[in-house]
C-alpha atoms as a PDB file:
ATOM      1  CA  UNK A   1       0.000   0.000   0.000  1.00  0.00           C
ATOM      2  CA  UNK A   2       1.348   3.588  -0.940  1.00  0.00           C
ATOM      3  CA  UNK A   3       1.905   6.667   1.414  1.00  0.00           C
ATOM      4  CA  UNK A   4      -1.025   8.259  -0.146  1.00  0.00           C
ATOM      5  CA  UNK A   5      -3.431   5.505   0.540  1.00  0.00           C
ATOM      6  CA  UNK A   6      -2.161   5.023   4.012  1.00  0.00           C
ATOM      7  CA  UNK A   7      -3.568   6.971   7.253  1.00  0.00           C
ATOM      8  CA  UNK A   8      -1.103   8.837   8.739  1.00  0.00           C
ATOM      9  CA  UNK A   9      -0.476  11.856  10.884  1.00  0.00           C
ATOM     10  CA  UNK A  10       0.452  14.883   9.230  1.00  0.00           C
ATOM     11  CA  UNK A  11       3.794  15.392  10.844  1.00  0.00           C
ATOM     12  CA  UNK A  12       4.286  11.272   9.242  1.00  0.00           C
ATOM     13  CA  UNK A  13       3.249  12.149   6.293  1.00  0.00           C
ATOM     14  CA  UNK A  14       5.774  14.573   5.661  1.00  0.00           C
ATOM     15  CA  UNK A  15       9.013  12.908   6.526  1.00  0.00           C
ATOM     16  CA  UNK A  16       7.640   9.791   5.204  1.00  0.00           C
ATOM     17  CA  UNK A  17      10.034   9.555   1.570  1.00  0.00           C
ATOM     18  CA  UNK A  18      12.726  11.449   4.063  1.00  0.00           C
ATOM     19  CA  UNK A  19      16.029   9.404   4.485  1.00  0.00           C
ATOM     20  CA  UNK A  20      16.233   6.893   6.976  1.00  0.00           C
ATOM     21  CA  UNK A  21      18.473   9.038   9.125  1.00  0.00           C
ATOM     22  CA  UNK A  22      15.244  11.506   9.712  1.00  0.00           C
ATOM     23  CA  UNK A  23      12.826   9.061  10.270  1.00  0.00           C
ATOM     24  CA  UNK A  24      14.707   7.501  13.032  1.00  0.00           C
ATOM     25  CA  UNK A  25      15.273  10.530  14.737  1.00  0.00           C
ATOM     26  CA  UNK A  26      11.774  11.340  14.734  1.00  0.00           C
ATOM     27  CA  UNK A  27      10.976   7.689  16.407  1.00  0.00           C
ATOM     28  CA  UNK A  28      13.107   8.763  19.127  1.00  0.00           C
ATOM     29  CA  UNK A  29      10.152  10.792  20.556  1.00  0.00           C
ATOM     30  CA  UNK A  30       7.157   9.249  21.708  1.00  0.00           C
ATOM     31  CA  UNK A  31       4.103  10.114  20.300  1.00  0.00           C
ATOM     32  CA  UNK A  32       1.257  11.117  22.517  1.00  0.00           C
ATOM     33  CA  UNK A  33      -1.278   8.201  21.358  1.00  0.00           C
ATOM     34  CA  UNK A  34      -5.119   9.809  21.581  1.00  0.00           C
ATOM     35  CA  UNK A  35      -7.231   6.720  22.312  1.00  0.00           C
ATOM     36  CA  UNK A  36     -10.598   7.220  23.509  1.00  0.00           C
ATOM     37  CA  UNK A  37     -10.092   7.170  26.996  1.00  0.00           C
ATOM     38  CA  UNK A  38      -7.185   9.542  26.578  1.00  0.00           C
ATOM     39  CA  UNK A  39     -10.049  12.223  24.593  1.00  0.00           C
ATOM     40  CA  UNK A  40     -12.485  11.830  27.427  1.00  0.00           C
ATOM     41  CA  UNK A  41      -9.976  12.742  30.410  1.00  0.00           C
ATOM     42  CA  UNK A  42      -8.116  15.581  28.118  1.00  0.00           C
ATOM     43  CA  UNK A  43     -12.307  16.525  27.625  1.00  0.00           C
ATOM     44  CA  UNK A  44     -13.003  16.267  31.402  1.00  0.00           C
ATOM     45  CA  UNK A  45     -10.078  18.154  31.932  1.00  0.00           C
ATOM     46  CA  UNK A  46     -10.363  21.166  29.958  1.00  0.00           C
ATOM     47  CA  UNK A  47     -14.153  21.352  31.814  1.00  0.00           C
ATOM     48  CA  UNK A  48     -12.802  21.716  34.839  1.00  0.00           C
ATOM     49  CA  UNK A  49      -9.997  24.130  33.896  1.00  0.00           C
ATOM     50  CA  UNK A  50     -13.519  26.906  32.583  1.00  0.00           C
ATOM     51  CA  UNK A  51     -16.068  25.787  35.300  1.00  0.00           C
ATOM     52  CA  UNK A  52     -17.267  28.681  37.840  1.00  0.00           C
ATOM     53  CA  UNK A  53     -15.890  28.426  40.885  1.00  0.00           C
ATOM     54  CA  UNK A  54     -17.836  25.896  43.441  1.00  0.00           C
ATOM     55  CA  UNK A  55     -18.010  25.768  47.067  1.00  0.00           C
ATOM     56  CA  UNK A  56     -17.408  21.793  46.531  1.00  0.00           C
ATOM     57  CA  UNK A  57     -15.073  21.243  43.716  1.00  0.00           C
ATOM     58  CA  UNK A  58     -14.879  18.482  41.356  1.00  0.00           C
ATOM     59  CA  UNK A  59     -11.968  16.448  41.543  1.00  0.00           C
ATOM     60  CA  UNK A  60     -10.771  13.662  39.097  1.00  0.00           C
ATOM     61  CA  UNK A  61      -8.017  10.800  39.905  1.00  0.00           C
ATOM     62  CA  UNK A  62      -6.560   8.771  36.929  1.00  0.00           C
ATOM     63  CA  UNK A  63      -5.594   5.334  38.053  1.00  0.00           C
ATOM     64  CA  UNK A  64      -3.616   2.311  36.671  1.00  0.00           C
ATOM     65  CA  UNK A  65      -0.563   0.322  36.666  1.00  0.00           C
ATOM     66  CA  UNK A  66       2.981   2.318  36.366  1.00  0.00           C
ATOM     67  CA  UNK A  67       4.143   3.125  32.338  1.00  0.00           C
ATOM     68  CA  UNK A  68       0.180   3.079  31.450  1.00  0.00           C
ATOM     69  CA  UNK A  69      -0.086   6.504  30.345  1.00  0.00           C
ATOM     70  CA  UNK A  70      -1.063   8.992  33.753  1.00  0.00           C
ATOM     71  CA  UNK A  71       1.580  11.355  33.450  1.00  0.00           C
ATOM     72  CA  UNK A  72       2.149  11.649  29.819  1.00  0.00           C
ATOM     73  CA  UNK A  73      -2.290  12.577  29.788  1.00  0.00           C
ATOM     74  CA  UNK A  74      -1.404  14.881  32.874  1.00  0.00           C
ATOM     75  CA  UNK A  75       1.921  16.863  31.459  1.00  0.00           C
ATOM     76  CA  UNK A  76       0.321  16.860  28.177  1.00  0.00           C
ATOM     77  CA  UNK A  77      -2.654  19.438  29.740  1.00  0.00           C
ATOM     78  CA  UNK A  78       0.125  20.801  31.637  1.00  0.00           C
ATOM     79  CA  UNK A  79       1.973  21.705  28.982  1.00  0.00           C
ATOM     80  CA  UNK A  80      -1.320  23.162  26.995  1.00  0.00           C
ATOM     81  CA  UNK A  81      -1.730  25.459  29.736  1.00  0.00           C
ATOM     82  CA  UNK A  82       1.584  26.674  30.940  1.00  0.00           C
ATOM     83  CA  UNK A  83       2.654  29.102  33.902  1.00  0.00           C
ATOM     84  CA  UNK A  84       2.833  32.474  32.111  1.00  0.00           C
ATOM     85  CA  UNK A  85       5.571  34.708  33.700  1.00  0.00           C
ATOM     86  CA  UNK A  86       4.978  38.215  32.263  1.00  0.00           C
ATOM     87  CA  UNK A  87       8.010  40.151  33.707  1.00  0.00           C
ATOM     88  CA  UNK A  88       5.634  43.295  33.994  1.00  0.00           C
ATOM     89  CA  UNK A  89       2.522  41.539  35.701  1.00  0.00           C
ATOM     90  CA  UNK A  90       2.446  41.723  39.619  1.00  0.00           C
ATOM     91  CA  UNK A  91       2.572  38.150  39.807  1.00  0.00           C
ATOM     92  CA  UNK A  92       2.713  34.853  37.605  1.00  0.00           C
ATOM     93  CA  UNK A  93      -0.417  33.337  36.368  1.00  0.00           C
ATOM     94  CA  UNK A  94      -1.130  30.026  36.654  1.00  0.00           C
ATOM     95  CA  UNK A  95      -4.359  28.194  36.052  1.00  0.00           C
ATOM     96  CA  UNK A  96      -2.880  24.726  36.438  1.00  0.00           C
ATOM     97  CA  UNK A  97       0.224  23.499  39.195  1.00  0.00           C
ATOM     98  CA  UNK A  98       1.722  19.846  39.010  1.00  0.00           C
ATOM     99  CA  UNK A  99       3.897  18.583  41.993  1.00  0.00           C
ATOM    100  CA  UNK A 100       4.948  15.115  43.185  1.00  0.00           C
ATOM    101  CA  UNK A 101       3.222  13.472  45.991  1.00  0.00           C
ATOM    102  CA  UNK A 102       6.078  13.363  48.407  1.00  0.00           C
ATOM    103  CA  UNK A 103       7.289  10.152  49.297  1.00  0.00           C
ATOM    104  CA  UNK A 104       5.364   9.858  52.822  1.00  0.00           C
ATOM    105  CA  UNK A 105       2.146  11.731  53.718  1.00  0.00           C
ATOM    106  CA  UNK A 106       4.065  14.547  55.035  1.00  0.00           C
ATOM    107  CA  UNK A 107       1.932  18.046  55.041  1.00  0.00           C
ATOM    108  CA  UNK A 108       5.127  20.301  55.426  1.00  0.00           C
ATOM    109  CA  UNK A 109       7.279  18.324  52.498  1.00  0.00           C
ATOM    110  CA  UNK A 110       3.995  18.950  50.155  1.00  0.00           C
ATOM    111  CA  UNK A 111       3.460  23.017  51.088  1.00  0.00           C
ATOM    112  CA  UNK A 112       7.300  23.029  50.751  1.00  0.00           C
ATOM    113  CA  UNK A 113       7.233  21.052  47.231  1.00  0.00           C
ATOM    114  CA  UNK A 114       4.212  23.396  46.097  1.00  0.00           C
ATOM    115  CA  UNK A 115       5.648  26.208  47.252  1.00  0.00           C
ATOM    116  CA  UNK A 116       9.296  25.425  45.275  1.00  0.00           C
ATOM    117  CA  UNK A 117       7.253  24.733  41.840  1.00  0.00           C
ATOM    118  CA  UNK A 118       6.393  28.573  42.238  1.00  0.00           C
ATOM    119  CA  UNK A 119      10.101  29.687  43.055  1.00  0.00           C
ATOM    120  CA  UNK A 120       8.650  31.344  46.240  1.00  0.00           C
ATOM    121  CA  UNK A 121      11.093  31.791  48.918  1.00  0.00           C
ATOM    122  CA  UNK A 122      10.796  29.253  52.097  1.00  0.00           C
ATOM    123  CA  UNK A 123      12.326  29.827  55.551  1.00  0.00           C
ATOM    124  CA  UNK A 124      13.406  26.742  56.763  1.00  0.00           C
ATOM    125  CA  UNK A 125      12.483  27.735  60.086  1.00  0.00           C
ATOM    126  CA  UNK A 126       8.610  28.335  59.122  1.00  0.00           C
ATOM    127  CA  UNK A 127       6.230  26.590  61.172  1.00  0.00           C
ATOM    128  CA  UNK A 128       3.028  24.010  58.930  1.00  0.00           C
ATOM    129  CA  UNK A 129       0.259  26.524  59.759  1.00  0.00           C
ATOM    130  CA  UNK A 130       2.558  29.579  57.767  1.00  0.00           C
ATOM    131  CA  UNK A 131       3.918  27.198  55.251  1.00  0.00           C
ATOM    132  CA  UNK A 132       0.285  26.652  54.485  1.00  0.00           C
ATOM    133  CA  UNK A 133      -1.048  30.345  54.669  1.00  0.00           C
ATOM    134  CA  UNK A 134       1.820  31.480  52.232  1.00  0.00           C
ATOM    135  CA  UNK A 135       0.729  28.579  50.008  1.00  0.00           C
ATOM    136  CA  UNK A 136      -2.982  29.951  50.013  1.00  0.00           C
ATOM    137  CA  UNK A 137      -2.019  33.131  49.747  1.00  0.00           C
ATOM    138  CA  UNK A 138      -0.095  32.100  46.333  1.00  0.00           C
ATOM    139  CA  UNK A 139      -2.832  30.131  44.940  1.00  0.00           C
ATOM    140  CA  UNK A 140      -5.026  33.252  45.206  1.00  0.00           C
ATOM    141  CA  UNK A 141      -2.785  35.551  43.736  1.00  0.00           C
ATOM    142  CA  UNK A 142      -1.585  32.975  40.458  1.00  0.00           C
ATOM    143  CA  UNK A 143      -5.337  32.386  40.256  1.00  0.00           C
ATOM    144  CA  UNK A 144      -4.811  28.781  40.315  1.00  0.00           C
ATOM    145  CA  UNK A 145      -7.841  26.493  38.934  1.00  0.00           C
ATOM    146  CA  UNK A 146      -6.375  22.863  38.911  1.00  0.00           C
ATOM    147  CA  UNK A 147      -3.648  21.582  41.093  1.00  0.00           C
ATOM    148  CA  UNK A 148      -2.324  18.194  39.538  1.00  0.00           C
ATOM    149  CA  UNK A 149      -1.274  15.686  42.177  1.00  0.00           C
ATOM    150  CA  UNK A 150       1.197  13.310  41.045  1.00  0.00           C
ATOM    151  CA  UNK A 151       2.282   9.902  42.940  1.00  0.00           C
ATOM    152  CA  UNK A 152      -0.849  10.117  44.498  1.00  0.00           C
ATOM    153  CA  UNK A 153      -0.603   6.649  45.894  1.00  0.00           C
ATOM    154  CA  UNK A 154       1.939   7.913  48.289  1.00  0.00           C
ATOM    155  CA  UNK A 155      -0.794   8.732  50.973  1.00  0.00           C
ATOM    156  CA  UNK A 156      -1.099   4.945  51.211  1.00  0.00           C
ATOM    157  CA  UNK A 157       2.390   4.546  52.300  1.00  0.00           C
ATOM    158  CA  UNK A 158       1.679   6.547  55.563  1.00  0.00           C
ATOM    159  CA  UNK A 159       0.018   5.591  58.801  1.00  0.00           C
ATOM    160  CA  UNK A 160      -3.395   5.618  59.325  1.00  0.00           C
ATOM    161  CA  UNK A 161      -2.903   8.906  61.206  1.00  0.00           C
ATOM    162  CA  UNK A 162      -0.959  10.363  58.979  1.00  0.00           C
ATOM    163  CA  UNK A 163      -3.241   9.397  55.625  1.00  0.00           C
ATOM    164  CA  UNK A 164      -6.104  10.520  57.362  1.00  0.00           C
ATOM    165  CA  UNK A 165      -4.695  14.143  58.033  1.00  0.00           C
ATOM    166  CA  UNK A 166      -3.312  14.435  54.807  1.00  0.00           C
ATOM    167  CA  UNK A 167      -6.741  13.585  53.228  1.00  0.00           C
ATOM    168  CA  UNK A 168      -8.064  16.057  55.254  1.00  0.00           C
ATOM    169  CA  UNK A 169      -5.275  18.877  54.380  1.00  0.00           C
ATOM    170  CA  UNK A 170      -6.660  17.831  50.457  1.00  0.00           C
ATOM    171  CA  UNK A 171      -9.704  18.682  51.379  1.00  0.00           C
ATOM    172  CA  UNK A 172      -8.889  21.927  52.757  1.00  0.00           C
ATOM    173  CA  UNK A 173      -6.748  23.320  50.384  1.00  0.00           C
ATOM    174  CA  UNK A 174      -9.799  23.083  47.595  1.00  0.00           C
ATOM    175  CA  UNK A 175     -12.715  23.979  49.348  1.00  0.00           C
ATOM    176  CA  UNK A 176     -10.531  27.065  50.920  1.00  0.00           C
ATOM    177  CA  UNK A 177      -9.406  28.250  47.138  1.00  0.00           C
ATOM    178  CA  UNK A 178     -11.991  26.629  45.631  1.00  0.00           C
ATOM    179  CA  UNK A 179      -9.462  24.498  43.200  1.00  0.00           C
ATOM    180  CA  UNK A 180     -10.246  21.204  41.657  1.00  0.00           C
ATOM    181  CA  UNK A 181      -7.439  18.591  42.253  1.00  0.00           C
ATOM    182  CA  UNK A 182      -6.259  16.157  39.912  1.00  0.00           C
ATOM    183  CA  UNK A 183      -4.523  12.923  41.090  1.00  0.00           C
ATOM    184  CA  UNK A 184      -2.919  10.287  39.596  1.00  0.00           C
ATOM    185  CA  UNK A 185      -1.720   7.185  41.154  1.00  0.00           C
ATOM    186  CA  UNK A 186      -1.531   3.326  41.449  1.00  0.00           C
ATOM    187  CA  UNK A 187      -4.950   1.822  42.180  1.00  0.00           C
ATOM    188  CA  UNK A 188      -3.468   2.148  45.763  1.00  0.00           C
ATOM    189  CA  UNK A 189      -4.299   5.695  45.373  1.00  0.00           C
ATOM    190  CA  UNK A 190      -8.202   4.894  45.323  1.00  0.00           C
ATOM    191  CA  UNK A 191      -8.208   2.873  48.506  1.00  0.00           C
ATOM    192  CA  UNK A 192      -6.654   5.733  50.266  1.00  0.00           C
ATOM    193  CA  UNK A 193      -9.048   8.113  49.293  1.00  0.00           C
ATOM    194  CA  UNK A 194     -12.110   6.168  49.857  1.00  0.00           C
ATOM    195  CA  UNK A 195     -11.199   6.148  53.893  1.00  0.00           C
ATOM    196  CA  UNK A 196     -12.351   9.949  53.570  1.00  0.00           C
ATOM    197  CA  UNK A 197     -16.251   9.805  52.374  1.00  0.00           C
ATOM    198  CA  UNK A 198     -16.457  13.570  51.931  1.00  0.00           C
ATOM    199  CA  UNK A 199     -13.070  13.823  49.532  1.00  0.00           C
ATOM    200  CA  UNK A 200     -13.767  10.576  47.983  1.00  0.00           C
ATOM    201  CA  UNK A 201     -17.189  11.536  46.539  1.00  0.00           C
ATOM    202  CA  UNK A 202     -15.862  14.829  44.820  1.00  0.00           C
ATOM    203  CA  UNK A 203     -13.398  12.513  43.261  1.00  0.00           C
ATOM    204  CA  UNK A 204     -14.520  11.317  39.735  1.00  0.00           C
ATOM    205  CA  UNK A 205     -12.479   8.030  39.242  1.00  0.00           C
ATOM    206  CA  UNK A 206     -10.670   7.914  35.329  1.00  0.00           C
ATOM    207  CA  UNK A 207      -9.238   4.093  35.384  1.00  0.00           C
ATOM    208  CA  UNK A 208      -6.395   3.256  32.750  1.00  0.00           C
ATOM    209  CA  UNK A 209      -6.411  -0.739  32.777  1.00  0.00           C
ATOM    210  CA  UNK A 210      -3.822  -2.636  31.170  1.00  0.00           C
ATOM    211  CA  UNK A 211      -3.981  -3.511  28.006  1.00  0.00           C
ATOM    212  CA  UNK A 212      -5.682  -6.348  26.249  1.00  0.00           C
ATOM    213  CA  UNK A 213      -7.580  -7.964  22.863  1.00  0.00           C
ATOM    214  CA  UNK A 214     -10.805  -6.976  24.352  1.00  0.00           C
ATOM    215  CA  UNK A 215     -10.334  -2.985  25.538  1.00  0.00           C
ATOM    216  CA  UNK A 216      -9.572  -1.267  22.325  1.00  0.00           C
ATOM    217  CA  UNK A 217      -5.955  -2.353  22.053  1.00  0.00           C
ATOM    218  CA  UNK A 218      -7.327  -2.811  18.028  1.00  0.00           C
ATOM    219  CA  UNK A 219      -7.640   0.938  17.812  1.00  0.00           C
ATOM    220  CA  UNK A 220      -4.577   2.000  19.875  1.00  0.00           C
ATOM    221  CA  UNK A 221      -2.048  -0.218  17.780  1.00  0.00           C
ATOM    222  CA  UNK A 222      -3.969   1.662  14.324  1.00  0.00           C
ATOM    223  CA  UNK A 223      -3.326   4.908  16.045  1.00  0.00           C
ATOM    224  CA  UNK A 224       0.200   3.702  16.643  1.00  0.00           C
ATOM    225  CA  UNK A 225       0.723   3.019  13.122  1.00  0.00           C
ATOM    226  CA  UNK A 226      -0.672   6.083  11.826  1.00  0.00           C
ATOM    227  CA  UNK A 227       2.608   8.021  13.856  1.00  0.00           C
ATOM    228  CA  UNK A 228       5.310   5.342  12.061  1.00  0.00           C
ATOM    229  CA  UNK A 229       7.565   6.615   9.166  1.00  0.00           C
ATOM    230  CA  UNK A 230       7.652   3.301   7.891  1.00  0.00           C
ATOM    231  CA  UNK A 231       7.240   2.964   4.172  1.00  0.00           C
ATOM    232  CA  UNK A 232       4.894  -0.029   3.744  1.00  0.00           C
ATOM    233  CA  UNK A 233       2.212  -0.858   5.993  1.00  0.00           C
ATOM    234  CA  UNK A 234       2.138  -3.272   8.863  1.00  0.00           C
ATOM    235  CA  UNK A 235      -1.247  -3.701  10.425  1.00  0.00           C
ATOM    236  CA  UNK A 236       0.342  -3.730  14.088  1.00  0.00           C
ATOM    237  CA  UNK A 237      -3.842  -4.693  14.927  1.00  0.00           C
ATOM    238  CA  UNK A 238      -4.157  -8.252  13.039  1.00  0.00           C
ATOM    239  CA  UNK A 239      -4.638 -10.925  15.535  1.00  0.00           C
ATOM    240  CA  UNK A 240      -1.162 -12.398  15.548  1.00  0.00           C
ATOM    241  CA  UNK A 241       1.180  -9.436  15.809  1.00  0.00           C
ATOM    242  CA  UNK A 242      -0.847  -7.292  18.276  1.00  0.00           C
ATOM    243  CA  UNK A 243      -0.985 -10.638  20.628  1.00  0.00           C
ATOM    244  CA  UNK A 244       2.636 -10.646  20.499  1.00  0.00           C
ATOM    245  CA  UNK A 245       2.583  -7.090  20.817  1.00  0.00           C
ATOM    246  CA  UNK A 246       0.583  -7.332  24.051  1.00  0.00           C
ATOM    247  CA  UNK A 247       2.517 -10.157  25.595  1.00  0.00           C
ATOM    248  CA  UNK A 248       5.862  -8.631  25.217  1.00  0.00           C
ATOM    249  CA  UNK A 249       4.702  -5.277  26.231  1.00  0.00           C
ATOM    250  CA  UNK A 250       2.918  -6.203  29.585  1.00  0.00           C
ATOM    251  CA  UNK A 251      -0.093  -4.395  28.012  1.00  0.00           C
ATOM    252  CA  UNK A 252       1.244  -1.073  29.512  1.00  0.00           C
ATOM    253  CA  UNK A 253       0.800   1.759  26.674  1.00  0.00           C
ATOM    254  CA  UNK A 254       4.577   3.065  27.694  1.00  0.00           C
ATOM    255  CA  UNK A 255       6.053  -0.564  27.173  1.00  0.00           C
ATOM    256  CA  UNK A 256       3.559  -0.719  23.907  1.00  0.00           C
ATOM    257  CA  UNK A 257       4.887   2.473  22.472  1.00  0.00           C
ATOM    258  CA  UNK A 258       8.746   0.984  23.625  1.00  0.00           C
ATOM    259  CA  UNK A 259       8.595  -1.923  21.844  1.00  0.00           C
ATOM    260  CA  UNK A 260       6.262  -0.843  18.212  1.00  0.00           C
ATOM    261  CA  UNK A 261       9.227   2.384  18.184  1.00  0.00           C
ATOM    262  CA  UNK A 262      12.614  -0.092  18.630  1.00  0.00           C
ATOM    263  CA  UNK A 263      10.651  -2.904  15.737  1.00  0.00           C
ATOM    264  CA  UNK A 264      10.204   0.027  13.804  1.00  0.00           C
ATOM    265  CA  UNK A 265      13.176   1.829  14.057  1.00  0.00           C
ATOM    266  CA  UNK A 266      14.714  -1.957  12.984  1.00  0.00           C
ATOM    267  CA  UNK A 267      12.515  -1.918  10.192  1.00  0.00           C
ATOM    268  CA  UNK A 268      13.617   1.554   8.684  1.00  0.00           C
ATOM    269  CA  UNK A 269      17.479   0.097   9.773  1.00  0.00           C
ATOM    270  CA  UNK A 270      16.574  -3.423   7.808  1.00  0.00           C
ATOM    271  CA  UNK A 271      14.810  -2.484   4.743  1.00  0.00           C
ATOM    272  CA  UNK A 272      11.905  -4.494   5.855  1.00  0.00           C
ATOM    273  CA  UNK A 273       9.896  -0.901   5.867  1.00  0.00           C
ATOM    274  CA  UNK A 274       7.140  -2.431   7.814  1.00  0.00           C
ATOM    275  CA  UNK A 275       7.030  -4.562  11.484  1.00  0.00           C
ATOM    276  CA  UNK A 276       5.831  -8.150  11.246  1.00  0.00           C
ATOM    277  CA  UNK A 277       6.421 -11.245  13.826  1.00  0.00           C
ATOM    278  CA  UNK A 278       9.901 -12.274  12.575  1.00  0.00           C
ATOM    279  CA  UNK A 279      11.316  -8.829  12.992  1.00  0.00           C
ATOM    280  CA  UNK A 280       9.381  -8.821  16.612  1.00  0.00           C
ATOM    281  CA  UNK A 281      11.041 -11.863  17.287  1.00  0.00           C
ATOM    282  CA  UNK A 282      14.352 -10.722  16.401  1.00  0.00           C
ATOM    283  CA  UNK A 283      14.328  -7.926  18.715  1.00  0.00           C
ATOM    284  CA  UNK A 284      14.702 -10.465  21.247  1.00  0.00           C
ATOM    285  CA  UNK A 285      12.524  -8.224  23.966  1.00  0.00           C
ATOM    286  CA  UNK A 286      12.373  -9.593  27.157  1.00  0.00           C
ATOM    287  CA  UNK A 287       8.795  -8.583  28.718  1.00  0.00           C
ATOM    288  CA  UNK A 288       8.656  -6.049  31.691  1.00  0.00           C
ATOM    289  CA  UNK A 289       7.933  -9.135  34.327  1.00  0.00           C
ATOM    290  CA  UNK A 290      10.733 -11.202  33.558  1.00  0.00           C
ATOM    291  CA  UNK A 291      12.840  -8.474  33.747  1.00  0.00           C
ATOM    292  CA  UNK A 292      11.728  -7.456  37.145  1.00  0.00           C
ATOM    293  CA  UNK A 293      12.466 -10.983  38.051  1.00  0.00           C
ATOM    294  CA  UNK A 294      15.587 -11.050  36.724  1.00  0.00           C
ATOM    295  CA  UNK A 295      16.251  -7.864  38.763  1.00  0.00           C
ATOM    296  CA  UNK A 296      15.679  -9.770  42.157  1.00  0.00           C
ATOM    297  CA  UNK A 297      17.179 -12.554  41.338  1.00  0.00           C
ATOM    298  CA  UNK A 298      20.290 -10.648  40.944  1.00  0.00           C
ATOM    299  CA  UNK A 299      19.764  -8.657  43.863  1.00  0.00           C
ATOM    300  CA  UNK A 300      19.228 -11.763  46.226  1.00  0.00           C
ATOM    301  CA  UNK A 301      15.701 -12.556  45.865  1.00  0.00           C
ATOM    302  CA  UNK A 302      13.935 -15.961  45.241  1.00  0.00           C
ATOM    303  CA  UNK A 303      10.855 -17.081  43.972  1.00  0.00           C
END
């Protein structure tokens, strides 16, 4: 089949008679893959972002296994709606804040973490209750909307104490500013926040499930193809290549893109122009479980 009778992106299309030299650069960087599940939470997100401000906010938290897509969907809207630092304003703007969930469910390393994204100045010496004023006070004046919560599965890792008070910190930082909050985590993340009935009712929950024949993988892998600069088509969705597709990858959408981007930058390298089983097979990929168990085995560990 010819270029021109192909699907493919735009940006594809044009580098798609380009040497090879140009089309493996541009496999180098991963594609942002819009499945349908992907349109619905960008949707949801850019809702939230123009709603009038509510005295209970609505809150979303993406959930699913690591390398299944949460932070690319999350620093994709981040990145559509960037801080703006006008050197003449009074202050930044920023609709939309991202920080890391700090390793424990510690409310002074989060104020300090938010208040470090913003490059505002922290005494060391500051006490919670002013750490979290000065945070407040910030949110007001940036006229933050959304604060994107990353690692949210953290709060699990805390006591019972300590998850409970940091739920209840969550809750006060968006009814007092009136922000929505945006979480993303390992299904962890949901068990935390359904000890808190209050928070975990304002929380809509987005799932991201692995991977597999029977949740739209079909569509994904045509999406996929759609973003290769590979001559000749390869129909990454016919039974037999997207199961080996899916059992090499671990059904994660990361390890997906990782493995369709090394088969076809071997295809450009080869001559074969298109991905097919042998040229899978020769890649020789060992799936992400096996090499997390060859990881402990070296480290000590035993079955």
């Amino acid at each position: 089949m010819s270029s021109v009778e192909r699907r493919l992106t735009p940006a594809t299309q044009a580098i798609i008679d380009a040497p090879a030299s140009i089309r493996l650069e541009a496999l180098k960087a991963q594609p942002f893959v819009a499945y349908a599940t992907a349109k619905r939470i960008a949707a949801r997100l850019e809702e939230l972002l123009t709603s009038a401000k509510s005295h209970r906010p609505a809150s979303m938290l993406i959930s699913g296994p690591t390398n299944n897509g949460k932070t690319m969907l999350v620093n994709r809207f981040i990145n559509l709606h960037p801080i703006d630092d006008d050197p003449t304003a009074d202050a930044i703007t920023a609709k939309v804040l991202y920080v890391q969930m700090p390793p424990t469910p510690d409310p002074r390393q989060f104020y300090t973490s938010l208040l470090d994204r913003l490059n505002a100045p922290v005494r060391r010496t500051s006490i919670l209750s002013q750490l979290q004023s000065q945070t407040l006070r910030l949110f007001e004046a940036i006229g933050l909307k959304i604060l994107v919560i990353d690692e949210m599965h953290n709060i699990h890792s805390g006591r019972i104490e300590q998850q409970r008070a940091f739920l209840n910190l969550l809750r006060y930082i968006s009814n007092e500013r009136q922000i929505h909050l945006v979480g993303c985590g390992l299904i962890t993340a949901v068990r935390a926040l359904q000890s808190d009935e209050q928070l975990s009712n304002r929380f809509e929950h987005w799932p991201l499930p692995k991977w597999t024949s029977e949740n739209g993988s079909r569509a994904l892998l045509n999406t996929l193809e759609m973003t290769l600069p590979l001559k000749q088509e390869s129909n990454l969705s016919g039974a037999r290549l997207m199961g080996k597709i899916l059992a090499l990858s671990g059904g994660t959408i990361g390890e997906i893109v990782r493995l369709v981007s090394a088969a076809a930058a071997e295809a450009i390298q080869s001559g074969a122009e298109r991905v097919d089983l042998p040229l899978i097979d020769g890649l020789r990929w060992i799936p992400p479980d096996e090499r997390r168990r060859a990881a402990e085995l070296s480290l000590g560990y035993r079955e």
